[in-house]
C-alpha atoms as a PDB file:
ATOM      1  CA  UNK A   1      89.771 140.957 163.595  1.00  0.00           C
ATOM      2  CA  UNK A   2      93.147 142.717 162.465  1.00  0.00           C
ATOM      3  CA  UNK A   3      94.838 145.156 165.098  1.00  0.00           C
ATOM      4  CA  UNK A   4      97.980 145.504 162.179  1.00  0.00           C
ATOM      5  CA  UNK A   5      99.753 144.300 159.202  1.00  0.00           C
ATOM      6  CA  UNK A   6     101.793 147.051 159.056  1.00  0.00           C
ATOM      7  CA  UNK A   7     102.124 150.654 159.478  1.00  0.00           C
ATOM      8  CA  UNK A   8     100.741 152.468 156.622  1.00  0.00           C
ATOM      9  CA  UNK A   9     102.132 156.406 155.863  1.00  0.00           C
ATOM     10  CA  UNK A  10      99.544 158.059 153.278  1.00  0.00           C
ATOM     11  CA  UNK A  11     100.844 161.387 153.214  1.00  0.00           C
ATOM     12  CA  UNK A  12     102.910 160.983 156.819  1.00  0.00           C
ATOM     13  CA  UNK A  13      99.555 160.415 158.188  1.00  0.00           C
ATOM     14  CA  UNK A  14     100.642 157.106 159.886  1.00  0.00           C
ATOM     15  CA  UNK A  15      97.995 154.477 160.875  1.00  0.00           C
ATOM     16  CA  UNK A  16      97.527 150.930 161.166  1.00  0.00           C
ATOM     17  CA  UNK A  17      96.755 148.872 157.629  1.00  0.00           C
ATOM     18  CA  UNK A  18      93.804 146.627 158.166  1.00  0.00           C
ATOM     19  CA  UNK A  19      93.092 147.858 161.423  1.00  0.00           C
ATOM     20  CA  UNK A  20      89.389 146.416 162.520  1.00  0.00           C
ATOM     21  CA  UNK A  21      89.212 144.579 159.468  1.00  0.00           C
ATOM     22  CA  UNK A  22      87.826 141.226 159.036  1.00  0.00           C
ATOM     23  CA  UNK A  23      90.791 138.783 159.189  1.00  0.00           C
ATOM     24  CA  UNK A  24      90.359 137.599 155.403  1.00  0.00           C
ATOM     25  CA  UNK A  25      93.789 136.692 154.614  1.00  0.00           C
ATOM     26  CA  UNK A  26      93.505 140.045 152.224  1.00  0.00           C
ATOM     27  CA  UNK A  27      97.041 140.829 153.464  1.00  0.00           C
ATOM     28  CA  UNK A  28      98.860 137.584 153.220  1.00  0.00           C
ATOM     29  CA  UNK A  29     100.299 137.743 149.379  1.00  0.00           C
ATOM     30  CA  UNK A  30     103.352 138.494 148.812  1.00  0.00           C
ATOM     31  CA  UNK A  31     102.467 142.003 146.889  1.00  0.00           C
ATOM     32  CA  UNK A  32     101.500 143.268 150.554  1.00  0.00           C
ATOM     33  CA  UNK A  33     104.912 141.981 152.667  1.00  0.00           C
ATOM     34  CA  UNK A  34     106.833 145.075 152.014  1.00  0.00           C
ATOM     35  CA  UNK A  35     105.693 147.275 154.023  1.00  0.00           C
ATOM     36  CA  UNK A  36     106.694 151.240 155.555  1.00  0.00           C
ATOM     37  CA  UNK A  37     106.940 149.501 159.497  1.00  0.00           C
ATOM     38  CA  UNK A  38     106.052 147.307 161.848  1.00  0.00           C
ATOM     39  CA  UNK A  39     103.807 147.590 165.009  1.00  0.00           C
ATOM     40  CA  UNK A  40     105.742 147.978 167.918  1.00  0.00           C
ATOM     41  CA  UNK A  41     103.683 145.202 169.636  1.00  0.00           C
ATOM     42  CA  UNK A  42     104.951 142.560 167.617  1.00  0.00           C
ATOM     43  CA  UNK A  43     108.462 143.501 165.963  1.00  0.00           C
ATOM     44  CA  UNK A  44     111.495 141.638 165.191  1.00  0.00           C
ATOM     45  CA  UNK A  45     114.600 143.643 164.499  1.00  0.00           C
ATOM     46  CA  UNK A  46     118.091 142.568 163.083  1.00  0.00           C
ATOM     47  CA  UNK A  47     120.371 144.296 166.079  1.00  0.00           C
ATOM     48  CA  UNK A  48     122.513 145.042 163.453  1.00  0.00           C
ATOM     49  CA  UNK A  49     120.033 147.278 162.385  1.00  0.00           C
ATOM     50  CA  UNK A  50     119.189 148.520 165.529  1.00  0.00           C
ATOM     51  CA  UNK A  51     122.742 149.388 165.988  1.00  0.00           C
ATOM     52  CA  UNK A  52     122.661 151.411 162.757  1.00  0.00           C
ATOM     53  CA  UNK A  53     119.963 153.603 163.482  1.00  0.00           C
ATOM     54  CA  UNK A  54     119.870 154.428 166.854  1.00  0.00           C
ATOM     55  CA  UNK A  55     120.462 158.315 167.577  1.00  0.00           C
ATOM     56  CA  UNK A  56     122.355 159.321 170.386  1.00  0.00           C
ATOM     57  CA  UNK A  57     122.612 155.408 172.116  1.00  0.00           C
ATOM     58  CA  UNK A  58     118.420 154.961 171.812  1.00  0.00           C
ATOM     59  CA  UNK A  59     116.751 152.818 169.595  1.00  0.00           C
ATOM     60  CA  UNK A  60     113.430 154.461 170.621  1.00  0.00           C
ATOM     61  CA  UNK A  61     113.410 158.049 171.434  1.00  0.00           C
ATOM     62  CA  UNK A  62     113.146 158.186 175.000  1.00  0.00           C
ATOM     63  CA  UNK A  63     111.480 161.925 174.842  1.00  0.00           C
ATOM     64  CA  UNK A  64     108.225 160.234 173.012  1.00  0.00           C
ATOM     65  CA  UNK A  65     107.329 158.654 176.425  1.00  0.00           C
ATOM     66  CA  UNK A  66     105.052 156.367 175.269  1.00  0.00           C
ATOM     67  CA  UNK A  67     103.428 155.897 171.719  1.00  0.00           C
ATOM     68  CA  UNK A  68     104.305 156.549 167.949  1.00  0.00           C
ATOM     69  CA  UNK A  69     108.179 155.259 168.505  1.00  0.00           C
ATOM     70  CA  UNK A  70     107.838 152.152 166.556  1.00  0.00           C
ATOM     71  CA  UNK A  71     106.491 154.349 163.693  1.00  0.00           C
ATOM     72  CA  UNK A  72     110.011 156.591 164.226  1.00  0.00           C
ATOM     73  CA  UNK A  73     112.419 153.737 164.425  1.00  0.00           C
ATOM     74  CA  UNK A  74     110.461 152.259 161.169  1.00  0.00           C
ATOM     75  CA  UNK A  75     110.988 156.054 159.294  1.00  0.00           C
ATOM     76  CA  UNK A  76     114.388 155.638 159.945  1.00  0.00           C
ATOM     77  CA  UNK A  77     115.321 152.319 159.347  1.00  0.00           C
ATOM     78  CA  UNK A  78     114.074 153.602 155.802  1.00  0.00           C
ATOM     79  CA  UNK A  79     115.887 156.601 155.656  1.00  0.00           C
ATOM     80  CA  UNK A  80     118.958 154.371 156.131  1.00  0.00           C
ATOM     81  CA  UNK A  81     117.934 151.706 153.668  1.00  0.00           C
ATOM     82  CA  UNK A  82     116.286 148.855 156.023  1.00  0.00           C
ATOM     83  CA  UNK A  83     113.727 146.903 154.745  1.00  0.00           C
ATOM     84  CA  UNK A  84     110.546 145.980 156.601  1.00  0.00           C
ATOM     85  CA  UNK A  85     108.318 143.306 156.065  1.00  0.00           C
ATOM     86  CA  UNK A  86     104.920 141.615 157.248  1.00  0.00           C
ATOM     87  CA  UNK A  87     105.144 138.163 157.861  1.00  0.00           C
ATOM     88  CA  UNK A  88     101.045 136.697 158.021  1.00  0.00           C
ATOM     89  CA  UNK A  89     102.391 133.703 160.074  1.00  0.00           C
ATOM     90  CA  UNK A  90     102.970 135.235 162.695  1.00  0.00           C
ATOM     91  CA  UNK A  91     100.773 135.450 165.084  1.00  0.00           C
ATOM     92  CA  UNK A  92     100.560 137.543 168.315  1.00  0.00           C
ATOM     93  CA  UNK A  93      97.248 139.499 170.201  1.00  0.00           C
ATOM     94  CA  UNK A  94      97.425 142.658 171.379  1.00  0.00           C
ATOM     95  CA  UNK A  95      94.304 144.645 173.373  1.00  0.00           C
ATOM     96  CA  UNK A  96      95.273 148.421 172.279  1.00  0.00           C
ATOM     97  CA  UNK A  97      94.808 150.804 174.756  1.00  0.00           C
ATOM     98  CA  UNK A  98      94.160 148.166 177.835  1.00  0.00           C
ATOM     99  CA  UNK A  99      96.200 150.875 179.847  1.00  0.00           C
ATOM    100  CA  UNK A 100      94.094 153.393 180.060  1.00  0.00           C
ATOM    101  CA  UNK A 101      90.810 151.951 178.845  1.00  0.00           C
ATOM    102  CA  UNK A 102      89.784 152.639 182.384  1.00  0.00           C
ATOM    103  CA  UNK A 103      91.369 155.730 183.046  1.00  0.00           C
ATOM    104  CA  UNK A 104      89.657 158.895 182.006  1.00  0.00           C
ATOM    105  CA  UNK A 105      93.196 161.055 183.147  1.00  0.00           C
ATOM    106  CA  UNK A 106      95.223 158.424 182.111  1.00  0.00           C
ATOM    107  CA  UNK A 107      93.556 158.241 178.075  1.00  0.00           C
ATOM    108  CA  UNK A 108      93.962 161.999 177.755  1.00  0.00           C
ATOM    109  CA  UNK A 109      97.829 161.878 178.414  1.00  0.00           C
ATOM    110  CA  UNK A 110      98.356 159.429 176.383  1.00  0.00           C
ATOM    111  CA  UNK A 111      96.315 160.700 173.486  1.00  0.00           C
ATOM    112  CA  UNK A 112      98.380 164.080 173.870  1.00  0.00           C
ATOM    113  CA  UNK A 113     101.839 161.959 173.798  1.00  0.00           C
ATOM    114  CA  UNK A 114     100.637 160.077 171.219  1.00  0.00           C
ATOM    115  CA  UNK A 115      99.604 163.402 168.805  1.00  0.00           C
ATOM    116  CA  UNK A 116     102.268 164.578 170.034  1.00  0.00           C
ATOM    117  CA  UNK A 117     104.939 162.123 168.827  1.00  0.00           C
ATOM    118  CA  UNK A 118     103.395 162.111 165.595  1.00  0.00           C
ATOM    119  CA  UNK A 119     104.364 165.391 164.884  1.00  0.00           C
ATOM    120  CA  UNK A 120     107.938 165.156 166.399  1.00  0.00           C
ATOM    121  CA  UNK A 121     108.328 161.770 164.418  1.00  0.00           C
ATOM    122  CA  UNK A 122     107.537 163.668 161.140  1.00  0.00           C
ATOM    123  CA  UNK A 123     110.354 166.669 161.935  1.00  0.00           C
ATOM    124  CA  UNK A 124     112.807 164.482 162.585  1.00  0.00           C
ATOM    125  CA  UNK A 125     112.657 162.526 159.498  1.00  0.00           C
ATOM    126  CA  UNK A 126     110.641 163.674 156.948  1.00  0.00           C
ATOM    127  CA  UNK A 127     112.809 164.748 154.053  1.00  0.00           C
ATOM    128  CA  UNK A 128     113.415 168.005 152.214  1.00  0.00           C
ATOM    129  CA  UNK A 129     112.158 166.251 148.954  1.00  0.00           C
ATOM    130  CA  UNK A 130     109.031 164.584 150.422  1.00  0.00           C
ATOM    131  CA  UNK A 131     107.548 167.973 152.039  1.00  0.00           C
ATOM    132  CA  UNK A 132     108.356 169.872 148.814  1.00  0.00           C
ATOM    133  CA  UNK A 133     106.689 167.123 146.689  1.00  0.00           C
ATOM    134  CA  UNK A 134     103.356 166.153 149.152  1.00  0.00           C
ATOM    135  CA  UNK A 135     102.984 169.414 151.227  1.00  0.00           C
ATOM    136  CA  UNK A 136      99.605 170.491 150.072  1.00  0.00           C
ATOM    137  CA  UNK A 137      98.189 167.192 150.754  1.00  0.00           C
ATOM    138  CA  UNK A 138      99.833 167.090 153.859  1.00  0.00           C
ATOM    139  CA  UNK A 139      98.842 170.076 155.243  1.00  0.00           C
ATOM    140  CA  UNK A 140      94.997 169.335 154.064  1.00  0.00           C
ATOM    141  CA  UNK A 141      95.201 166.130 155.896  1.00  0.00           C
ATOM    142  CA  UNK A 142      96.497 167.813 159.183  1.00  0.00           C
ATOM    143  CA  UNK A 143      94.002 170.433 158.667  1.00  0.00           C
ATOM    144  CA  UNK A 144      91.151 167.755 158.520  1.00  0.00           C
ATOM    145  CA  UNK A 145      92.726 165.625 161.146  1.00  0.00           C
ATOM    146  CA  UNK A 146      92.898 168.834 163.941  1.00  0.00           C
ATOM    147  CA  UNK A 147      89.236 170.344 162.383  1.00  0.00           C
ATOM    148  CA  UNK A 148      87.167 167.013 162.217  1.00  0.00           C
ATOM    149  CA  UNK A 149      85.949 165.271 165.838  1.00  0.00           C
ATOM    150  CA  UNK A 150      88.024 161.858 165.556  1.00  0.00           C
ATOM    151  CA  UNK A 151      86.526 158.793 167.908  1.00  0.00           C
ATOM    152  CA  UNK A 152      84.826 161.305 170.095  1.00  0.00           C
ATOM    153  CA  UNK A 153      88.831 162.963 170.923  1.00  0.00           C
ATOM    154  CA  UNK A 154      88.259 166.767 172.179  1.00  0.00           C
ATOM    155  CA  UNK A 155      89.829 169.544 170.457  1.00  0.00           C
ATOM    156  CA  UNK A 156      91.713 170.113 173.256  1.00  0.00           C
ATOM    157  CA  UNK A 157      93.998 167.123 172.861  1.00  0.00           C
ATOM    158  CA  UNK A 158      95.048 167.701 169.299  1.00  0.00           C
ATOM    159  CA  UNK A 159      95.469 171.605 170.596  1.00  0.00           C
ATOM    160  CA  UNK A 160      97.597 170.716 173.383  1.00  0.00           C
ATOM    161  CA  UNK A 161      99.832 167.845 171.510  1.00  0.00           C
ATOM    162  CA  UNK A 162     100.378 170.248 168.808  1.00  0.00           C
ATOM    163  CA  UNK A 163     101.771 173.143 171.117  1.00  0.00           C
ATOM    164  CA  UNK A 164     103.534 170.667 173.029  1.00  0.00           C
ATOM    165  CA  UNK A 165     105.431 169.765 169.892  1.00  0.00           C
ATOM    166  CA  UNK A 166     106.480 173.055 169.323  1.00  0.00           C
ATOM    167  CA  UNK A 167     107.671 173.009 172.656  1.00  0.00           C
ATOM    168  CA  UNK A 168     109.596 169.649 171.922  1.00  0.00           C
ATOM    169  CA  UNK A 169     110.997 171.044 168.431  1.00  0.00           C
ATOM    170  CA  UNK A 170     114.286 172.420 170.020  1.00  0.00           C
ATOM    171  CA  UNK A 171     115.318 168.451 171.240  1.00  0.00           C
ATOM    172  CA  UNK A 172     113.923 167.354 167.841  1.00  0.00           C
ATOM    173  CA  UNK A 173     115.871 169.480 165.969  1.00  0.00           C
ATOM    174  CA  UNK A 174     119.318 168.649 166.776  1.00  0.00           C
ATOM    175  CA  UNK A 175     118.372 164.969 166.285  1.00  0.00           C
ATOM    176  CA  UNK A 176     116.787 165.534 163.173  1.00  0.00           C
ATOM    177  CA  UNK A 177     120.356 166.490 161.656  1.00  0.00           C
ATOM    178  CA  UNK A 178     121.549 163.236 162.485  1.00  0.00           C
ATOM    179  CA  UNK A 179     119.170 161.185 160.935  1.00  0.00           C
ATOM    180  CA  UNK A 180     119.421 163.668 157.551  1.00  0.00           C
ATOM    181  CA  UNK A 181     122.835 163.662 157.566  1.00  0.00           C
ATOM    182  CA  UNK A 182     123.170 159.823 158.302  1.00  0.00           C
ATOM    183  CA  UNK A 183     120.674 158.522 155.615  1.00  0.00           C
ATOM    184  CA  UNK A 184     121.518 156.878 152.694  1.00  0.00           C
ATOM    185  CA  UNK A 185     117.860 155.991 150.968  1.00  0.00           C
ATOM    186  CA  UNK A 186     117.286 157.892 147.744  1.00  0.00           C
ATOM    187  CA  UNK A 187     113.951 159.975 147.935  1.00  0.00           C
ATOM    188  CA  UNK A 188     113.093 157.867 145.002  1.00  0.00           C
ATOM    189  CA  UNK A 189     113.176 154.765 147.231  1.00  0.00           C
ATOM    190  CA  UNK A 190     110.580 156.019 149.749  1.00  0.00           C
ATOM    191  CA  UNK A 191     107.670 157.680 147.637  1.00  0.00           C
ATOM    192  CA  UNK A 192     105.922 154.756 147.282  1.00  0.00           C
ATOM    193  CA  UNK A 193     105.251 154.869 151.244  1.00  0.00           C
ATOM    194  CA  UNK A 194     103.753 158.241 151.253  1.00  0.00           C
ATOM    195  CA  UNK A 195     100.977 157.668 147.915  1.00  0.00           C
ATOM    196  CA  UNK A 196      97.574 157.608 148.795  1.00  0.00           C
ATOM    197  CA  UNK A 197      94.316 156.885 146.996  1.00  0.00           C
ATOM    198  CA  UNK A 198      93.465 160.082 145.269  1.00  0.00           C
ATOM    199  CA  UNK A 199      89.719 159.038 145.619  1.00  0.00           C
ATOM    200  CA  UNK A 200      90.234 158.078 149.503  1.00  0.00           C
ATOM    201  CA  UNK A 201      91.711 161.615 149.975  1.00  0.00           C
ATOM    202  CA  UNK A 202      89.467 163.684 147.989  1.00  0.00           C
ATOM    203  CA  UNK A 203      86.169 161.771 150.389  1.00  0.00           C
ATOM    204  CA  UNK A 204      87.710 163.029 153.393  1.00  0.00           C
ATOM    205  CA  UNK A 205      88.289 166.621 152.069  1.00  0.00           C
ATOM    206  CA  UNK A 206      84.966 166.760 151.522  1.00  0.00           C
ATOM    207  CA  UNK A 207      84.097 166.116 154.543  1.00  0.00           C
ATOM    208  CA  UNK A 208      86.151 168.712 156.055  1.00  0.00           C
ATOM    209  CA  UNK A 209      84.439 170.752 153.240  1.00  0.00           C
ATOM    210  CA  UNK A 210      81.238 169.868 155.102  1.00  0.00           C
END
């Protein structure tokens, strides 16, 4: 069973591709290498890249805490012309959530962070050009995500993850002009991240419909 073969970003709605899938070897050609980013479990960086992106001496953003920072670093190794790529030889296993699969306290916080970081992730780099071109389908797709119960995760969660972003957005902010500033991908360059199956998107609006 697949945990990842990349990090997938249908209208900055990032999730793991093939996750609890059936290993088939459906991601192993070569039209499905180039991918948006790489798991955090299982990535191998260039240091020069590492060295290229970092903001303010971190590679991951220390304010995340815990969750959604490999999905940052990949947004903007992008935005500064990186490449990532899945590589189906490689091999590693990974029990998500082992840390607090016991730990009724310890899943909320995490769940908050990780909500949380999603939303601080998509400040800091999502461009000008992207928002203007996807914003109605990303706002339905927030608006489903925070109105539809999601693997039995309370309202309260995605409540308090989103305030607590707002309450982040004043260290995100100045960090947010670095990364703009410093990129060098053309918006061109990064569309093809952000498409998503028109039929795919118009199921789950119907559900929030329902």
């Amino acid at each position: 069973v697949l945990d990842s073969t990349g990090i997938e970003m249908p209208y900055c709605f990032m999730r793991p591709r093939g996750e609890m899938e059936e290993d088939k070897k459906q991601y192993d050609g070569p039209e499905h290498a180039v991918i948006f980013g790489v798991c955090g479990a299982a990535a191998f960086c260039a240091r020069r890249a590492l060295e290229d992106v970092k903001c303010r001496d971190e590679y991951f953003d220390e304010d995340f805490v815990n969750y959604v920072e490999d999905v940052d670093l990949s947004w903007r190794l992008q935005l500064r012309g990186w490449s990532c790529c899945y590589n189906p030889k490689a091999v590693a296993y990974h029990e998500r959530g082992v840390t607090r699969k016991n730990k009724k306290n310890m899943a909320r916080k995490y769940l908050v962070y990780g909500f949380r970081n999603r939303y601080c992730s998509m400040l800091k780099n999502m461009t000008a050009w992207t928002w203007k071109r996807h914003k109605l389908e990303i706002l339905a797709r927030e608006l489903h995500f925070l109105s539809v119960r999601v693997r039995e995760i309370p309202y309260s969660v995605k409540l308090e993850a989103l305030l607590r972003a707002l309450f982040m957005s004043m260290k995100m902010i100045p960090k947010r002009v670095i990364i703009q500033q410093g990129r060098t991908a053309g918006d061109g360059s990064l569309v093809r991240f952000f498409r998503y199956d028109r039929e795919r998107f118009r199921d789950e609006m119907r559900s929030f419909v329902r």
